[in-house]
C-alpha atoms as a PDB file:
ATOM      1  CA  UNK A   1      -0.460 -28.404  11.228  1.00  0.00           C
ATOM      2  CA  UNK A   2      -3.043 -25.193  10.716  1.00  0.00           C
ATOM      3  CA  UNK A   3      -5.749 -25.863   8.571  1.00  0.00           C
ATOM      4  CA  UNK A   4      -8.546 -24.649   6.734  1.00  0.00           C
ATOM      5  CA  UNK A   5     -11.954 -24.887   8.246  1.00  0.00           C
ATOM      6  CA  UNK A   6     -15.532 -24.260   6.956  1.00  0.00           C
ATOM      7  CA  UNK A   7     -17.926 -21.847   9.279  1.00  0.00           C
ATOM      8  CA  UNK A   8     -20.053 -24.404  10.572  1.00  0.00           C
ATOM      9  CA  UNK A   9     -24.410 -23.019  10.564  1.00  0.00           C
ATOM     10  CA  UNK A  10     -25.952 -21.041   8.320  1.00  0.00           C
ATOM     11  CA  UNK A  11     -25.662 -17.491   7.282  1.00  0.00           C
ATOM     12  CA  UNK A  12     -27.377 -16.630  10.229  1.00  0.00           C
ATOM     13  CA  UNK A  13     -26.052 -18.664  12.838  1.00  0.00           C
ATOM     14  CA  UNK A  14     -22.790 -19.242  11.732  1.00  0.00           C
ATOM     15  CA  UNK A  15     -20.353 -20.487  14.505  1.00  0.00           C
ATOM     16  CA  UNK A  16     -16.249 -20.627  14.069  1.00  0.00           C
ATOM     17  CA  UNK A  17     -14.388 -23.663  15.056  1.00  0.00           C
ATOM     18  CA  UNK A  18     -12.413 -23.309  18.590  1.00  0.00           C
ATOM     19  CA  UNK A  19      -9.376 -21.409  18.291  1.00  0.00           C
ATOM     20  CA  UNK A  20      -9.805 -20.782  14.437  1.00  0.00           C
ATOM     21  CA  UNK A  21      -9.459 -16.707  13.277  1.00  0.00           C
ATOM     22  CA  UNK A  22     -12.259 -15.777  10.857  1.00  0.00           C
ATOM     23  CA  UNK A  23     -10.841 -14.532   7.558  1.00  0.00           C
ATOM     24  CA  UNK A  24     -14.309 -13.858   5.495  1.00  0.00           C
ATOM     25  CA  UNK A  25     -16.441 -10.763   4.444  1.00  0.00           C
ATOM     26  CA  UNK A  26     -18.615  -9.077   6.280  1.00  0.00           C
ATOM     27  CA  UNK A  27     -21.966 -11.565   7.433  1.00  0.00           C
ATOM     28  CA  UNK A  28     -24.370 -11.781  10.301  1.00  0.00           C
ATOM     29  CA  UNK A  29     -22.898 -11.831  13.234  1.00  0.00           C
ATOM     30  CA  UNK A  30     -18.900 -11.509  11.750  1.00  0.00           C
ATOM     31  CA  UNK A  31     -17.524  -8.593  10.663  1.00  0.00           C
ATOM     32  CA  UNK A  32     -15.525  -8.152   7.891  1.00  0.00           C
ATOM     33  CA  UNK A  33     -12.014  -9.360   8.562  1.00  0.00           C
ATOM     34  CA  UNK A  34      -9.074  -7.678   7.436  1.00  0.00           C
ATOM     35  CA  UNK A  35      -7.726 -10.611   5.737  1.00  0.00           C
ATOM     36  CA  UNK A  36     -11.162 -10.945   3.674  1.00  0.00           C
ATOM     37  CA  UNK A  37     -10.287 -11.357  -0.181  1.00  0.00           C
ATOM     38  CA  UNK A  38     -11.648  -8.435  -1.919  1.00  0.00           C
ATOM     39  CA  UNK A  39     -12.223 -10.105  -5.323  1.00  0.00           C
ATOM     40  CA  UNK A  40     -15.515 -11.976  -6.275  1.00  0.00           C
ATOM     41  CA  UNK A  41     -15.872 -14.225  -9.077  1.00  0.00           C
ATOM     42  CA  UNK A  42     -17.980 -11.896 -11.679  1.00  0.00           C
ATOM     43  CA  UNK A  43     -18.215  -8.878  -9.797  1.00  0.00           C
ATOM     44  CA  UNK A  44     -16.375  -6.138 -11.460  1.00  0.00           C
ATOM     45  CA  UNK A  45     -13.202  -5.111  -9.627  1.00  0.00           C
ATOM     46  CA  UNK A  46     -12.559  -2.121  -8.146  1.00  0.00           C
ATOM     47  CA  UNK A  47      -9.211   0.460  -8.878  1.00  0.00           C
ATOM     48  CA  UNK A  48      -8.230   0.269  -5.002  1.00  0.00           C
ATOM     49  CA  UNK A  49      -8.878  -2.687  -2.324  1.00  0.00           C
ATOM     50  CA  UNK A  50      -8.880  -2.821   1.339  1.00  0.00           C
ATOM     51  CA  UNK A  51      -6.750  -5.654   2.227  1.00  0.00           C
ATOM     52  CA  UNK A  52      -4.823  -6.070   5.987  1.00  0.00           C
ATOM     53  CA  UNK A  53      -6.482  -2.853   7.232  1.00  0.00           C
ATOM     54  CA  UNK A  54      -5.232  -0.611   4.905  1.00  0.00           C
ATOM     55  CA  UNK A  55      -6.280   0.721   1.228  1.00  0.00           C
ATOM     56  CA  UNK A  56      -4.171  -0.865  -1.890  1.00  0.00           C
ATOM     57  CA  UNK A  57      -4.331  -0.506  -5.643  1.00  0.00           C
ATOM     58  CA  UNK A  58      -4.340  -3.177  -7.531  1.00  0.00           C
ATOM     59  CA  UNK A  59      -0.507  -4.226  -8.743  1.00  0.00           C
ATOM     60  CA  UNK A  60      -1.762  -5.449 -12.285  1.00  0.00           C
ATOM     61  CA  UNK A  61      -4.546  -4.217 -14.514  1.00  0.00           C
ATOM     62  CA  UNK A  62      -7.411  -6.617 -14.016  1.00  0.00           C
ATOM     63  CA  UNK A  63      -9.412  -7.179 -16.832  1.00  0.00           C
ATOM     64  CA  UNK A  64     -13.123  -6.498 -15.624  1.00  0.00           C
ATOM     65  CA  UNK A  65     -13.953  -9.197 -12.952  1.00  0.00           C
ATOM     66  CA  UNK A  66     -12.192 -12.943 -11.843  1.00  0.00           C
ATOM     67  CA  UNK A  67     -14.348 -15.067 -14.118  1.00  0.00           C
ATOM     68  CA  UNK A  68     -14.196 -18.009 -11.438  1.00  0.00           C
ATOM     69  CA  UNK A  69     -12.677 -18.298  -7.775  1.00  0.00           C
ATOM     70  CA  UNK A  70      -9.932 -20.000  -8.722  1.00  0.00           C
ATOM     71  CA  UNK A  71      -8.685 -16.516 -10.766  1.00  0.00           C
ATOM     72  CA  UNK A  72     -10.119 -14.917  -7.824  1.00  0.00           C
ATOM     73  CA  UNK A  73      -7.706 -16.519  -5.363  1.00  0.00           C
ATOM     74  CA  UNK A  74      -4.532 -15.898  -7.966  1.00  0.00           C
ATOM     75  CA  UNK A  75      -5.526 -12.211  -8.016  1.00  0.00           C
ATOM     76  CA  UNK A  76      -5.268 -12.224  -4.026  1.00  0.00           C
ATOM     77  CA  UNK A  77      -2.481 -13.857  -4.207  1.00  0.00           C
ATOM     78  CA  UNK A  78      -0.773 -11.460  -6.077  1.00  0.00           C
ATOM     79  CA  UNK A  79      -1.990  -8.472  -4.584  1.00  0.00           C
ATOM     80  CA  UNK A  80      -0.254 -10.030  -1.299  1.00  0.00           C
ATOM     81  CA  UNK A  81       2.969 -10.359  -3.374  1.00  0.00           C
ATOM     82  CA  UNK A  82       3.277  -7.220  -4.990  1.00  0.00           C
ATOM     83  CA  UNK A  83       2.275  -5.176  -0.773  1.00  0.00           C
ATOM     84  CA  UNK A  84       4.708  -7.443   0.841  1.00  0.00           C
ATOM     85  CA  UNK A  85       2.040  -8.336   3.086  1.00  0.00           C
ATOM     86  CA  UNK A  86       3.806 -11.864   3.542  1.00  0.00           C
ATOM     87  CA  UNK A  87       5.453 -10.842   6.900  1.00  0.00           C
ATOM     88  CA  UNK A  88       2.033  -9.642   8.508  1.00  0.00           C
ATOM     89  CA  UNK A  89       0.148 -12.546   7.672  1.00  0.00           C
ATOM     90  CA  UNK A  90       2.843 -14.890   8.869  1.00  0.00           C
ATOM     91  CA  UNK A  91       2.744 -12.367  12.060  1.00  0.00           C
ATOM     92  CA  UNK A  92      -0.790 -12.812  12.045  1.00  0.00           C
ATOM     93  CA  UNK A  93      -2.046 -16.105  11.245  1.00  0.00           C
ATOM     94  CA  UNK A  94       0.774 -18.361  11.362  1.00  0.00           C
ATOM     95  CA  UNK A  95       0.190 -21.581  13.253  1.00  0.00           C
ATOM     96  CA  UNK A  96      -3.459 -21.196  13.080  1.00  0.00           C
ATOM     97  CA  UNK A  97      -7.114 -22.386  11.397  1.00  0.00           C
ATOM     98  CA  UNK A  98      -8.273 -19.904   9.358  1.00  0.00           C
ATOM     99  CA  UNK A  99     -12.070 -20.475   8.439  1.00  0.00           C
ATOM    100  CA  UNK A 100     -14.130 -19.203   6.164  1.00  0.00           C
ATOM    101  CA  UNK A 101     -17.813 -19.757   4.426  1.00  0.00           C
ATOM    102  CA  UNK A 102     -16.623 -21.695   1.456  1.00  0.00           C
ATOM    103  CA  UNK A 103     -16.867 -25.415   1.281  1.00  0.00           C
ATOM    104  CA  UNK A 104     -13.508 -27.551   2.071  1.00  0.00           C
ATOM    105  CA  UNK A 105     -12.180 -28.202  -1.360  1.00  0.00           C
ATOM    106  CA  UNK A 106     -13.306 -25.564  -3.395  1.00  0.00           C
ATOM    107  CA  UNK A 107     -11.056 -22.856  -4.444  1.00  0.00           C
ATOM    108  CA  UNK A 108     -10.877 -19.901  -1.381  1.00  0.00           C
ATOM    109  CA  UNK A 109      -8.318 -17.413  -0.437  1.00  0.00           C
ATOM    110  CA  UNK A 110      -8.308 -19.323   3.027  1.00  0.00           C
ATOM    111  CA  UNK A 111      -5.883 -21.742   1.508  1.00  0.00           C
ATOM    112  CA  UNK A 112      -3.412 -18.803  -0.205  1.00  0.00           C
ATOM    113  CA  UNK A 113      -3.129 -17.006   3.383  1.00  0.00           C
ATOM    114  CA  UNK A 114      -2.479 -20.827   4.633  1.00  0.00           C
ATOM    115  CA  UNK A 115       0.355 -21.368   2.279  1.00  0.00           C
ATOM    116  CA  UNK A 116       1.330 -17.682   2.739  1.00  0.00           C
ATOM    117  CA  UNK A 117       1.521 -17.827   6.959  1.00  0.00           C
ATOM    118  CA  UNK A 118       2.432 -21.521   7.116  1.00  0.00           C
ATOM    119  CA  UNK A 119       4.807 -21.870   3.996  1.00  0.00           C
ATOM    120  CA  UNK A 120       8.569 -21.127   3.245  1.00  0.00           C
ATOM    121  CA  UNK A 121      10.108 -17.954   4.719  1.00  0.00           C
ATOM    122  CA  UNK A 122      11.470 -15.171   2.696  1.00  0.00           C
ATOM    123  CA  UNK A 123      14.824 -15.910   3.955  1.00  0.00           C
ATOM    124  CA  UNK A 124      16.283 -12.639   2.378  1.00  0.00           C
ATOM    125  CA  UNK A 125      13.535 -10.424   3.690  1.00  0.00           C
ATOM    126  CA  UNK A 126      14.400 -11.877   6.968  1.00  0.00           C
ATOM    127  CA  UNK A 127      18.165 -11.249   6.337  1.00  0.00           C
ATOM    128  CA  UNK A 128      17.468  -6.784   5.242  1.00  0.00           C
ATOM    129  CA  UNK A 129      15.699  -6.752   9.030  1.00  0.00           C
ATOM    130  CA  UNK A 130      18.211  -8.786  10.705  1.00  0.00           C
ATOM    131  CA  UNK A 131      20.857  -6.376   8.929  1.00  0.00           C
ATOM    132  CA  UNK A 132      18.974  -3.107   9.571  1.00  0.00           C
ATOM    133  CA  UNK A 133      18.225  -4.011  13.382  1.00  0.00           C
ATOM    134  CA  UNK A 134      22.197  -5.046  13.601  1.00  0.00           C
ATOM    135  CA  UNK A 135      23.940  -2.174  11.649  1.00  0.00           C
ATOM    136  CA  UNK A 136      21.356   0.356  11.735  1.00  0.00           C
ATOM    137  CA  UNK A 137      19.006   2.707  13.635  1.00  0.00           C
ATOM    138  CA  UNK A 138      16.260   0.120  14.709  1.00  0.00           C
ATOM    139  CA  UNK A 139      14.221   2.606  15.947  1.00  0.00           C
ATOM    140  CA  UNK A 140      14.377   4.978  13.401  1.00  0.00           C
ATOM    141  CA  UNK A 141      13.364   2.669  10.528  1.00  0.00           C
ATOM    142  CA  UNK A 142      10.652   1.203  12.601  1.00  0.00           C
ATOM    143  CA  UNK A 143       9.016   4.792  14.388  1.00  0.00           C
ATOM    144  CA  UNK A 144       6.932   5.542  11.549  1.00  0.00           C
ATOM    145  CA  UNK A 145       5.455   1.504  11.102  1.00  0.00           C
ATOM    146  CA  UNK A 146       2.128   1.093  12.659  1.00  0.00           C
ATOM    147  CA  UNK A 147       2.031  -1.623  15.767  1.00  0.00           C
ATOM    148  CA  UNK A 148       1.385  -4.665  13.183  1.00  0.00           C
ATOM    149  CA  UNK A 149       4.081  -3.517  10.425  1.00  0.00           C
ATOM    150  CA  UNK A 150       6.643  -3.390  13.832  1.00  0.00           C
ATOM    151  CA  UNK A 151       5.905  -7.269  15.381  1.00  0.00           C
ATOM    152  CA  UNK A 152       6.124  -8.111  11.600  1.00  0.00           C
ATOM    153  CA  UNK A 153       9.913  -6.774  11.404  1.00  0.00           C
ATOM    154  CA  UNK A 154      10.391  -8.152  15.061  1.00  0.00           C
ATOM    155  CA  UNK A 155       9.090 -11.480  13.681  1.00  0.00           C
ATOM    156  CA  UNK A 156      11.337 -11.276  10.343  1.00  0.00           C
ATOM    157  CA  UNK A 157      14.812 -10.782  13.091  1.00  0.00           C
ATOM    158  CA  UNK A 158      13.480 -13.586  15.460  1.00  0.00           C
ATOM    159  CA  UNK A 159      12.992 -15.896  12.402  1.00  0.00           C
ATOM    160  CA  UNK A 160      16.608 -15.104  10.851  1.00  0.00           C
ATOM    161  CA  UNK A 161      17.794 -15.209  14.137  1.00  0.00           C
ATOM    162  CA  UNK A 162      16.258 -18.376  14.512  1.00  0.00           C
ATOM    163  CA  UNK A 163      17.986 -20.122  11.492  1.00  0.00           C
ATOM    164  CA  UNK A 164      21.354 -18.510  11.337  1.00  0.00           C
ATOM    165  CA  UNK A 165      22.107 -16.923  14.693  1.00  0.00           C
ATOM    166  CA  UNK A 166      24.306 -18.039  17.751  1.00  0.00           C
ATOM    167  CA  UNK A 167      22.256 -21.089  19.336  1.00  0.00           C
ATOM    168  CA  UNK A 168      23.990 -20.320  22.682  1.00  0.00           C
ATOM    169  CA  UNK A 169      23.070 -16.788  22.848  1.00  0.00           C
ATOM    170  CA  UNK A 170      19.675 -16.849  21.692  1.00  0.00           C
ATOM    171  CA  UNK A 171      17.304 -13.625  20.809  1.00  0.00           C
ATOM    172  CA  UNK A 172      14.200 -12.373  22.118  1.00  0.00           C
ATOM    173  CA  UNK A 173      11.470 -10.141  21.537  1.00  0.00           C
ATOM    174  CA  UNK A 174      12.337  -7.875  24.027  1.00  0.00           C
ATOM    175  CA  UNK A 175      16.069  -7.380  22.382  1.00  0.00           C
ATOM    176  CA  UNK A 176      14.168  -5.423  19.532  1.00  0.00           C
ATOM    177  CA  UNK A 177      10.910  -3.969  20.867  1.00  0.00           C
ATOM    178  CA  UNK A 178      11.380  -0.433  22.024  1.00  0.00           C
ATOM    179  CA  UNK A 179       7.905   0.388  21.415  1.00  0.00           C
ATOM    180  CA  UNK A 180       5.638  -1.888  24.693  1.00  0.00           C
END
């Protein structure tokens, strides 16, 4: 089962756990990763956030700054919610450590991407790709996606697939990628 993990050193020389992905801010030595949570506990929040590479307003009206990183990590949480960005992290960082500088136990948005990638599928998500690929143009919805938005809808087929398809005629990957 994935887990959280704590970047082991010191701010200087900080060193990641074998075969955990780094999902912090910006330090020596680690650049900023794209799954970095973009609120800090009483730092006034900003009208747009870079979250999963791209820019994103804020779905709710925050009320000056998370007073703690517990609101912090419900504010993340939401922003993920309200930008669909559910499929990409599953895409991303399911099945894996994620670490990050905060201690093991305290409140970080290490744990909300864990429950995200790790935690129960949107089945009916699943179900609109699985319908589009079937009775649709594929390659027309998924042209204009960028390379991570596409393996996110292949992911969302192979998972329905996976749970209500024909066991003896399974799917692959290469069944919907048109892009490679």
């Amino acid at each position: 089962m994935p887990d959280g993990v704590q970047v082991q050193g010191d701010l200087f020389h900080g060193h990641i756990p074998d075969g955990a992905v780094y999902v912090g801010r910006p330090a020596p030595g680690f650049k900023r990763s794209r799954w970095a949570n973009p609120f800090k506990p009483e730092r006034p929040a900003r009208d747009k956030v870079r979250l999963a590479g791209r820019w994103l307003s804020h779905p709710f009206n925050p009320a000056g700054w998370p007073a703690d990183a517990e609101q912090a990590c419900n504010w993340y949480r939401l922003l993920i919610a309200a930008h669909r960005l559910e499929p990409l992290v599953r895409a991303e960082l399911a099945g894996r450590d994620l670490a990050c500088w905060c201690r093991i136990g305290q409140h970080c948005h290490r744990d909300v991407l864990l429950e995200v990638a790790n935690g129960p599928v949107d089945d009916a998500l699943d179900g609109a790709m699985f319908s589009v690929w079937l009775h649709s143009n594929w390659r027309f919805l998924t042209e204009k996606m960028t390379t991570e938005q596409k393996e996110a809808a292949v992911a969302a087929v192979l998972r329905y697939w996976d749970r209500n398809g024909d066991p003896t005629d399974p799917m692959t990957r290469e069944h919907l990628v048109w892009w490679d």
